[in-house]
Structure formats: structure tokens, C-alpha cells
PDB file of N, CA and C in Angstrom:
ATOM      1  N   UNK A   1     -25.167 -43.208  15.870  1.00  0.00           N
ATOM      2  CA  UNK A   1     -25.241 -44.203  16.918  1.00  0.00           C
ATOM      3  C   UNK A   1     -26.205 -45.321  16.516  1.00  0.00           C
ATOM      4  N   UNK A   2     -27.361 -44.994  15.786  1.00  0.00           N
ATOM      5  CA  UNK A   2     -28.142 -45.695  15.720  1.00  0.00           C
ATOM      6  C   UNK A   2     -27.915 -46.846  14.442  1.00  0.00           C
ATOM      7  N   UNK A   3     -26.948 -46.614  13.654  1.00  0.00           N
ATOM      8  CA  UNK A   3     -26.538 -47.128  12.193  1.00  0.00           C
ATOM      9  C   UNK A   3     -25.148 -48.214  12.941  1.00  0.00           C
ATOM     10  N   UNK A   4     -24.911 -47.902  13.908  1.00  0.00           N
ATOM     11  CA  UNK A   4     -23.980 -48.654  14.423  1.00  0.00           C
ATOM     12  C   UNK A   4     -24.574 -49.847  15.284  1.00  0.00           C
ATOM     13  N   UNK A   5     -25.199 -49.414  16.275  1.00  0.00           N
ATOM     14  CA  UNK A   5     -26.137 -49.911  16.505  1.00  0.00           C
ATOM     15  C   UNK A   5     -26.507 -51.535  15.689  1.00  0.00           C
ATOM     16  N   UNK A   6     -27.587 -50.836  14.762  1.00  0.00           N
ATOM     17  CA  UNK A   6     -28.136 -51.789  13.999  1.00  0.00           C
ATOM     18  C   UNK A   6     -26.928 -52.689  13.339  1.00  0.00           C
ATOM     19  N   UNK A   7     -26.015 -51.875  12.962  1.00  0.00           N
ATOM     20  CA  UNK A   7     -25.051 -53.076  12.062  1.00  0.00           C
ATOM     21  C   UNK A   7     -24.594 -54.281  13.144  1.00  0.00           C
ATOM     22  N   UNK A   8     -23.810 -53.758  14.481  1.00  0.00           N
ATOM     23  CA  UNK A   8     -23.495 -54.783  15.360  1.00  0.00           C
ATOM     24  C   UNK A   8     -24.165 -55.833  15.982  1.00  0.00           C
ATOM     25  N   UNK A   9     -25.546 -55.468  15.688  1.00  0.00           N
ATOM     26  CA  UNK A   9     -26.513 -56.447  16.041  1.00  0.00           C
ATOM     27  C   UNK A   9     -27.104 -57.336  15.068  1.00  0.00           C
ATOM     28  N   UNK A  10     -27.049 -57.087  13.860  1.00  0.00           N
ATOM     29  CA  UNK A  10     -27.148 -57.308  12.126  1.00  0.00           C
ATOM     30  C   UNK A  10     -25.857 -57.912  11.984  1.00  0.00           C
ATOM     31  N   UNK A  11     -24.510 -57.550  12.124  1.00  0.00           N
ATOM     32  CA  UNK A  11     -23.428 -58.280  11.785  1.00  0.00           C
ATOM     33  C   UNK A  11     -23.107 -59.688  12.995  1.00  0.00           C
ATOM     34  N   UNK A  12     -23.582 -59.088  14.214  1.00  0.00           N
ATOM     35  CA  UNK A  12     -22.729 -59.965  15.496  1.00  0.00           C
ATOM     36  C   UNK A  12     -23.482 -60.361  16.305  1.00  0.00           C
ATOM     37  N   UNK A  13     -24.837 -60.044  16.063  1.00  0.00           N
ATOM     38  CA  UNK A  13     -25.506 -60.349  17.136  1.00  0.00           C
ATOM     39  C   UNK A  13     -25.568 -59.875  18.512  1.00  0.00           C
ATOM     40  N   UNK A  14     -24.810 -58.376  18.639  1.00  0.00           N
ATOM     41  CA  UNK A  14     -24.475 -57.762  19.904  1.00  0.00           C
ATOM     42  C   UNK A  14     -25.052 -56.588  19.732  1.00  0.00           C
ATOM     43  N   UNK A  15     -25.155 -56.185  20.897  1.00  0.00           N
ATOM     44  CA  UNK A  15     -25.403 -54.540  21.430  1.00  0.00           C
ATOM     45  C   UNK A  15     -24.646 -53.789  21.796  1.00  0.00           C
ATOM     46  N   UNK A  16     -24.351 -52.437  21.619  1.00  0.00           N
ATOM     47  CA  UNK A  16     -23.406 -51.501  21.995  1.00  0.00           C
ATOM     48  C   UNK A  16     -24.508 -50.569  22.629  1.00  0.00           C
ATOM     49  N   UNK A  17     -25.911 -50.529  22.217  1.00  0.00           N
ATOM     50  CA  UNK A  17     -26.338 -49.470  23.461  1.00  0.00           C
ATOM     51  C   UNK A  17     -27.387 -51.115  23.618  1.00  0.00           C
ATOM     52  N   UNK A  18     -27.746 -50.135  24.905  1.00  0.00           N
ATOM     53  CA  UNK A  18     -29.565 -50.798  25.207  1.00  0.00           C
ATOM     54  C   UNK A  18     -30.562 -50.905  24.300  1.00  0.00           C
ATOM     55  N   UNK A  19     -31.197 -51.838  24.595  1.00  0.00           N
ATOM     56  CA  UNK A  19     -32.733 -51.836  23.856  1.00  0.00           C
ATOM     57  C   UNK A  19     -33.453 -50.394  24.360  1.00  0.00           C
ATOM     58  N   UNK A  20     -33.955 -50.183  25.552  1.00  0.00           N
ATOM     59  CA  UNK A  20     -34.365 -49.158  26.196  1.00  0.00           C
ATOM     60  C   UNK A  20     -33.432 -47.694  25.430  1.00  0.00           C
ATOM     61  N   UNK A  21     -32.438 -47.408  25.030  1.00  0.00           N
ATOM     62  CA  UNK A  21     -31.634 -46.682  24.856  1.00  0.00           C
ATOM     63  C   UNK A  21     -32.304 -46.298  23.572  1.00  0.00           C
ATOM     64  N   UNK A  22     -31.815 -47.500  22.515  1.00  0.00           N
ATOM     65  CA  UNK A  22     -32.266 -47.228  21.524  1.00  0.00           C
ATOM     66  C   UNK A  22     -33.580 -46.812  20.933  1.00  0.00           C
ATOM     67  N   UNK A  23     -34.322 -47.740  21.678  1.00  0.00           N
ATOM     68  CA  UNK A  23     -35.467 -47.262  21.528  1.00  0.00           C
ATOM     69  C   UNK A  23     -36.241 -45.491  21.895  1.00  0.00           C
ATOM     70  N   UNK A  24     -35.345 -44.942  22.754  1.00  0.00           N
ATOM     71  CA  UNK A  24     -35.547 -43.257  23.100  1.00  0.00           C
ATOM     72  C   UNK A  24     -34.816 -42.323  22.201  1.00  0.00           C
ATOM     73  N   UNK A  25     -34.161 -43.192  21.417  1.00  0.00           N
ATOM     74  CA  UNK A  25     -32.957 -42.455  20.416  1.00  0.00           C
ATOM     75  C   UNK A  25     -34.160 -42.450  19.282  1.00  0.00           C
ATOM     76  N   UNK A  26     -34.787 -43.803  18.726  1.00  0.00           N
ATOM     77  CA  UNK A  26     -35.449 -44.043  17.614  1.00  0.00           C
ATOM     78  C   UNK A  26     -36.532 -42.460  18.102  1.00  0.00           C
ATOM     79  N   UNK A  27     -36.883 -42.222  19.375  1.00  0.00           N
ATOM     80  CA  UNK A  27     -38.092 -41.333  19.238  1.00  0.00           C
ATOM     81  C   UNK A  27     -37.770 -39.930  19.620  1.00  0.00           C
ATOM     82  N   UNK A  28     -36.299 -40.071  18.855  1.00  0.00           N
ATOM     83  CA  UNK A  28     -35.718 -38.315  19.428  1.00  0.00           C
ATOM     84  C   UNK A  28     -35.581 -37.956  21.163  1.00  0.00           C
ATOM     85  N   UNK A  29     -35.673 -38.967  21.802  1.00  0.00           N
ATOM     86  CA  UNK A  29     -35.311 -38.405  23.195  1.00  0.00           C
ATOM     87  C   UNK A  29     -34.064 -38.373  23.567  1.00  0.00           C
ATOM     88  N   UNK A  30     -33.358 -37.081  22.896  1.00  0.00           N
ATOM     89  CA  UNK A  30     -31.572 -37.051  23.500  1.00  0.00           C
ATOM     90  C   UNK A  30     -31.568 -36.046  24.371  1.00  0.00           C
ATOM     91  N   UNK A  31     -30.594 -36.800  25.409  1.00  0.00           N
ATOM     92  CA  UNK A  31     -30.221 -36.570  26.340  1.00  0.00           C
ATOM     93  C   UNK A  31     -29.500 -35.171  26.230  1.00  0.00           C
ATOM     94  N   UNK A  32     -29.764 -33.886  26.576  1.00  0.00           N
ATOM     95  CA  UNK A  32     -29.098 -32.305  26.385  1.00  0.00           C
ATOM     96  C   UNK A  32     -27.893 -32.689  27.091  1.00  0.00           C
ATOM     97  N   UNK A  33     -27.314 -33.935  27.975  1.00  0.00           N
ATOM     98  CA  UNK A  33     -26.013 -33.681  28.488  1.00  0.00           C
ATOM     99  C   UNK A  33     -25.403 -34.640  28.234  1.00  0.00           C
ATOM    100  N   UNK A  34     -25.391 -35.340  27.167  1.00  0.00           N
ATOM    101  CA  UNK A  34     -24.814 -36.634  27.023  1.00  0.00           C
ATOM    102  C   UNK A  34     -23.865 -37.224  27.580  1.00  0.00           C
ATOM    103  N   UNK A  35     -22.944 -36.385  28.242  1.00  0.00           N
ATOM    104  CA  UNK A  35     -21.650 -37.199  28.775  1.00  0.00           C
ATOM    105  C   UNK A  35     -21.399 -36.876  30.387  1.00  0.00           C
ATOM    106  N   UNK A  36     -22.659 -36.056  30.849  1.00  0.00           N
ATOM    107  CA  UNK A  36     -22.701 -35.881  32.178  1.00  0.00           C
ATOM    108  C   UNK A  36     -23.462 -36.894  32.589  1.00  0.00           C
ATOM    109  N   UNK A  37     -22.909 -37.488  33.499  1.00  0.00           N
ATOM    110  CA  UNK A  37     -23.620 -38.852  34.730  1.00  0.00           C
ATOM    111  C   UNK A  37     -23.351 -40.007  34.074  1.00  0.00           C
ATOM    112  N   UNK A  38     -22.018 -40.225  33.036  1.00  0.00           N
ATOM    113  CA  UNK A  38     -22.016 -41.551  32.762  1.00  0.00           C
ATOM    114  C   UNK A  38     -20.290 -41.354  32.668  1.00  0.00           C
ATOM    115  N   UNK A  39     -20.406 -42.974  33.175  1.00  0.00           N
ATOM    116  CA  UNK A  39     -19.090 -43.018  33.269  1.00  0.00           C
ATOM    117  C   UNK A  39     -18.070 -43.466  31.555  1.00  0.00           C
ATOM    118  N   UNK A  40     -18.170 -43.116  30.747  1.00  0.00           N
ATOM    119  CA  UNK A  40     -18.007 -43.832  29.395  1.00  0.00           C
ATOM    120  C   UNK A  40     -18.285 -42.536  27.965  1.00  0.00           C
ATOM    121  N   UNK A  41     -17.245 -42.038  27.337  1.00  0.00           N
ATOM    122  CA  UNK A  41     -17.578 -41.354  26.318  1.00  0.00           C
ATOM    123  C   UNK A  41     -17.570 -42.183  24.725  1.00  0.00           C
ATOM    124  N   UNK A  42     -18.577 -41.844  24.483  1.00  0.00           N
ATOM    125  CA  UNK A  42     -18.554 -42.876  22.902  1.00  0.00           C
ATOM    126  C   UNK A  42     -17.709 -42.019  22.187  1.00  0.00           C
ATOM    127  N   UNK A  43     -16.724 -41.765  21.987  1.00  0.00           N
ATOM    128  CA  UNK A  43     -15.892 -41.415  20.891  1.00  0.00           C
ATOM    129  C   UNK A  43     -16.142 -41.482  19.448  1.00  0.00           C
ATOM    130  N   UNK A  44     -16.743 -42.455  18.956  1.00  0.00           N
ATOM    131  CA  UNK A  44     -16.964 -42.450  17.588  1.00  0.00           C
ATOM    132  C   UNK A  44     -18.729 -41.726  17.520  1.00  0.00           C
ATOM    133  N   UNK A  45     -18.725 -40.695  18.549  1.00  0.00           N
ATOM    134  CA  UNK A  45     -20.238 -40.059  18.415  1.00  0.00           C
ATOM    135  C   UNK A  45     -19.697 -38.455  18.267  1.00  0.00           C
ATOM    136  N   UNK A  46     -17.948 -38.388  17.997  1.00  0.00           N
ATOM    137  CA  UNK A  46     -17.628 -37.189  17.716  1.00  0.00           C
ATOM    138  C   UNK A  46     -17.171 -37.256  16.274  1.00  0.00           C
ATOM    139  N   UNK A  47     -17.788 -36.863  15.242  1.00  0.00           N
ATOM    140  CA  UNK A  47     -17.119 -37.012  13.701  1.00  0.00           C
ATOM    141  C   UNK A  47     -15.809 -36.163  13.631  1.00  0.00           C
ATOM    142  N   UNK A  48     -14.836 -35.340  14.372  1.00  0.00           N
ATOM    143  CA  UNK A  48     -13.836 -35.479  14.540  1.00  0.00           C
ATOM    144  C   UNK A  48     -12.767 -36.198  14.877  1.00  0.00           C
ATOM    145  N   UNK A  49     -13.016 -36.839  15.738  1.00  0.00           N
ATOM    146  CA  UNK A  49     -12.181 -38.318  15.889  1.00  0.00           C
ATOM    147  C   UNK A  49     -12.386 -38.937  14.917  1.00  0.00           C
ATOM    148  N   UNK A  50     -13.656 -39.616  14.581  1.00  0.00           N
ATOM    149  CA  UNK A  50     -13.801 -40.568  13.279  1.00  0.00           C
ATOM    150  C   UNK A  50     -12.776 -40.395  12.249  1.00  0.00           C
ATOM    151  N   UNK A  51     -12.177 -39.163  12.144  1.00  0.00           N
ATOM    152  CA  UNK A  51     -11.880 -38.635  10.812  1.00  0.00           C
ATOM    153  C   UNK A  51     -10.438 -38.785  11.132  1.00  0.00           C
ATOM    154  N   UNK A  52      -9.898 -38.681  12.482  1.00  0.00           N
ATOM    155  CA  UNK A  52      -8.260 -38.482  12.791  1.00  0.00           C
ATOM    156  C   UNK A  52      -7.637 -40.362  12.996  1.00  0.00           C
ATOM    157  N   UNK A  53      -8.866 -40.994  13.304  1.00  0.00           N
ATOM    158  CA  UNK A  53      -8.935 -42.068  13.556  1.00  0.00           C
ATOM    159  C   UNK A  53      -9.067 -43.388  12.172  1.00  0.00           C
ATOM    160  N   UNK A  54      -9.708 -42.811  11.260  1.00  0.00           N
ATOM    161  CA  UNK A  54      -9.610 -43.002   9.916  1.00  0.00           C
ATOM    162  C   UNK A  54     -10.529 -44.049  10.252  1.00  0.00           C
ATOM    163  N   UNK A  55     -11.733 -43.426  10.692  1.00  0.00           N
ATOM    164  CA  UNK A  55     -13.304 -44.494  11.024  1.00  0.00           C
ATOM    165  C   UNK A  55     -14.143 -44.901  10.062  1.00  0.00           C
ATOM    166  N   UNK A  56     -14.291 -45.991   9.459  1.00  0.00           N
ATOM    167  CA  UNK A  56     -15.624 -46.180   8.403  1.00  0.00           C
ATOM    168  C   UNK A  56     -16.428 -46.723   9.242  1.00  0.00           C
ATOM    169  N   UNK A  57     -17.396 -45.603   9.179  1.00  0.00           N
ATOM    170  CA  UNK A  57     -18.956 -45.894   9.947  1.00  0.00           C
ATOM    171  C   UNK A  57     -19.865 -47.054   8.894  1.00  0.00           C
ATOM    172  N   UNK A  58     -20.455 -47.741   9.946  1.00  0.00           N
ATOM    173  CA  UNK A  58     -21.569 -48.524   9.255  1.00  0.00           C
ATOM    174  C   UNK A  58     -22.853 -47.616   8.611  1.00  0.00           C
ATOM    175  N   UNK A  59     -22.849 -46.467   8.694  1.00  0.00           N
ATOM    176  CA  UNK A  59     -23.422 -45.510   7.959  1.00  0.00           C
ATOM    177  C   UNK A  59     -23.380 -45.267   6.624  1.00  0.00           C
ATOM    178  N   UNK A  60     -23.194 -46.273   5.825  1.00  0.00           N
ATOM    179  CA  UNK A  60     -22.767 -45.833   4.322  1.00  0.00           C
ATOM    180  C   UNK A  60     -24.011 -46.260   3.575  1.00  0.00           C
ATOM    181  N   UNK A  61     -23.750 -45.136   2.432  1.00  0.00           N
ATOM    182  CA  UNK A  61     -24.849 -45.313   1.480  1.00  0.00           C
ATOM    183  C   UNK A  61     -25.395 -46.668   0.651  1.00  0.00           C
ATOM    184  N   UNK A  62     -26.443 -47.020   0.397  1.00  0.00           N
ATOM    185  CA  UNK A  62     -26.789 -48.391  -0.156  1.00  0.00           C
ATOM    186  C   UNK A  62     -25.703 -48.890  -1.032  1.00  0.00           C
ATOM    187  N   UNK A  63     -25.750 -50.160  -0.885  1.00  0.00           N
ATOM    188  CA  UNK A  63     -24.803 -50.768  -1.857  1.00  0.00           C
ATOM    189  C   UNK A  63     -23.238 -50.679  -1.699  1.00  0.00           C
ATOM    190  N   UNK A  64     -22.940 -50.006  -0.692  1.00  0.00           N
ATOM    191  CA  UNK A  64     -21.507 -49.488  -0.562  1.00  0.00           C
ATOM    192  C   UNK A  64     -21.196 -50.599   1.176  1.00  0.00           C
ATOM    193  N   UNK A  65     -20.123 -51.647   0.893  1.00  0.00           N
ATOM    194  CA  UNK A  65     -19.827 -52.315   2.832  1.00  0.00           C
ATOM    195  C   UNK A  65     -18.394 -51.960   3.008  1.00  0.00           C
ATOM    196  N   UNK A  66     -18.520 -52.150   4.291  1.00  0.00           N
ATOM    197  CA  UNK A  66     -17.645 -51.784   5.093  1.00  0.00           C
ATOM    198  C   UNK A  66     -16.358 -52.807   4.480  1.00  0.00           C
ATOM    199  N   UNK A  67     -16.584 -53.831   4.461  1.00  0.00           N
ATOM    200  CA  UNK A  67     -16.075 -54.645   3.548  1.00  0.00           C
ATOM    201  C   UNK A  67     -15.103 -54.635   2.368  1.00  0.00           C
ATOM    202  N   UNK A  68     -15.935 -53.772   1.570  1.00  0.00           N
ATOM    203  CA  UNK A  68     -15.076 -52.687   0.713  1.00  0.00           C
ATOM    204  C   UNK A  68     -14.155 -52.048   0.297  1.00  0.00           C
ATOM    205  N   UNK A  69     -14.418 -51.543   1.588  1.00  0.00           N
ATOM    206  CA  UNK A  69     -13.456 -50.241   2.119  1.00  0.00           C
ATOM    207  C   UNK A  69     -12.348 -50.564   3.034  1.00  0.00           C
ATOM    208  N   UNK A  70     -12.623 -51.240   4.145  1.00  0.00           N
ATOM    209  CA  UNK A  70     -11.352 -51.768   4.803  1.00  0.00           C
ATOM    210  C   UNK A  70     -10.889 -52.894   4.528  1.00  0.00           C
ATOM    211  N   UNK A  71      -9.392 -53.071   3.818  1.00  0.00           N
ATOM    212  CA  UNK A  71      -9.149 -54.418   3.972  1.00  0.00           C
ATOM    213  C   UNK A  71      -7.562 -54.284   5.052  1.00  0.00           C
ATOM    214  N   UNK A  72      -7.367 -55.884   5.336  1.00  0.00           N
ATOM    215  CA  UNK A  72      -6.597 -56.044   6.037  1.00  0.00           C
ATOM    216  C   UNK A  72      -5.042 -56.406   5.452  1.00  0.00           C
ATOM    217  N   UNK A  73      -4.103 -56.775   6.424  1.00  0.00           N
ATOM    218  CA  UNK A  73      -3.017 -57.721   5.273  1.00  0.00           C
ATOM    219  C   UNK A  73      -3.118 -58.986   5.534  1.00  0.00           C
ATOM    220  N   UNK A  74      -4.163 -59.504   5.701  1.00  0.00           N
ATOM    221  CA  UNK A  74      -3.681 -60.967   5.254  1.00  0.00           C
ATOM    222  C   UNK A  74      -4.850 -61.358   4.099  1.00  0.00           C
ATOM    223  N   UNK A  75      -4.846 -62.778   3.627  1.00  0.00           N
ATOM    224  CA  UNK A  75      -5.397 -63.209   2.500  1.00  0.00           C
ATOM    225  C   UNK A  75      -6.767 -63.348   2.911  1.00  0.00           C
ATOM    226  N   UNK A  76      -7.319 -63.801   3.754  1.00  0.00           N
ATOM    227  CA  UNK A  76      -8.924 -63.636   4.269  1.00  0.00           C
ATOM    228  C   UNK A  76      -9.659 -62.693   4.103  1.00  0.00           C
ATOM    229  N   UNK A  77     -10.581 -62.236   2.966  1.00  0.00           N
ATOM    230  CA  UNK A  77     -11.304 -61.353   2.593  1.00  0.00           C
ATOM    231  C   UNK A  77     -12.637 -61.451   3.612  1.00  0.00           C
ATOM    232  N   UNK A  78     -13.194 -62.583   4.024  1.00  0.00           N
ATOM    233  CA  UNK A  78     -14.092 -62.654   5.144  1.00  0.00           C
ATOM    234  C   UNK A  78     -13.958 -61.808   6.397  1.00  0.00           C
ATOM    235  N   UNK A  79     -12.905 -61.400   6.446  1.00  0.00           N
ATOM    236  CA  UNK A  79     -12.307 -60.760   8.028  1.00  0.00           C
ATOM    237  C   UNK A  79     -12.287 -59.224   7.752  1.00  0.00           C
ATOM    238  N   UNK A  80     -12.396 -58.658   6.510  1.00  0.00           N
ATOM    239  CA  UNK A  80     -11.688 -57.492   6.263  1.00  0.00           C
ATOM    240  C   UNK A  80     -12.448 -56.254   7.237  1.00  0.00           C
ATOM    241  N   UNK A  81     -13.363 -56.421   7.424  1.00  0.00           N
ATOM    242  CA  UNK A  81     -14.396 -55.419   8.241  1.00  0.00           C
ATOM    243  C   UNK A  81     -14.417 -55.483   9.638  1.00  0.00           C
ATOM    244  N   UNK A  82     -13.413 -56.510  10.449  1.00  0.00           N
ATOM    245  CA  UNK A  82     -13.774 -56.773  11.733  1.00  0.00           C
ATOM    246  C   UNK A  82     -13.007 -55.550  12.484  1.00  0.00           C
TER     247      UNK A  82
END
């Protein structure tokens, strides 16, 4: 969550969790019920889906982008990661 996180805010300038959020994640405060009392399941926080879904996480080892790895069909190599 937290590698995603950082990239969308690093790539786009957006947030997918809270500041407040993240910041309790950075200090190990997880939630024992994660999906009780919210209306919203993060799906890509199950590495089974990721995998049926054919997900490249912004989690990759140095030197390795997303970029890379997904391309699209058209000729715009700038786009390939969106």
C-alpha cells in the first residue's frame, strides 16, 4: 500500500490513501480488521488478485519501471504505465 502510495503521488501528484492514513501505516498501526467499517475493499492489497489480474505493482526492485514492463498498443511510449 505504501509503495503505491508513494508512486501515485511521485508519478501524479495524487493520493489513494490519506496523509493521516499513511502516516499510521509508516508507524505499523494496522488496523486487525481492515475491511470492517469501511465502505471500499482495496483489492490490489490481496496479492491474489494482483496475480489473476496480471498487476505490476509500483513495488519493483531498483532500476526496474513500470514502464518497462507494461506497454500498450499504440506508438506512445510516454503512456505505457498509465
Amino acid at each position: 500500500m505504501m509503495n503505491e502510495s508513494r508512486y501515485y503521488r511521485d508519478a501524479y501528484d495524487m493520493r489513494i490513501i490519506t496523509t493521516d492514513l499513511e502516516n499510521r501505516l509508516e508507524r505499523n498501526e494496522y488496523n486487525h480488521n481492515p475491511v470492517q467499517g469501511i465502505c471500499w475493499y482495496n483489492i490490489l492489497a490481496n496479492t491474489i488478485y494482483q496475480q489473476r489480474f496480471a498487476y505490476i505493482s509500483a513495488a519493483l526492485e531498483d532500476g526496474i519501471k513500470r514502464s518497462d514492463l507494461i506497454v500498450d498498443g499504440d506508438d506512445d511510449c510516454k503512456n505505457n504505465d498509465e
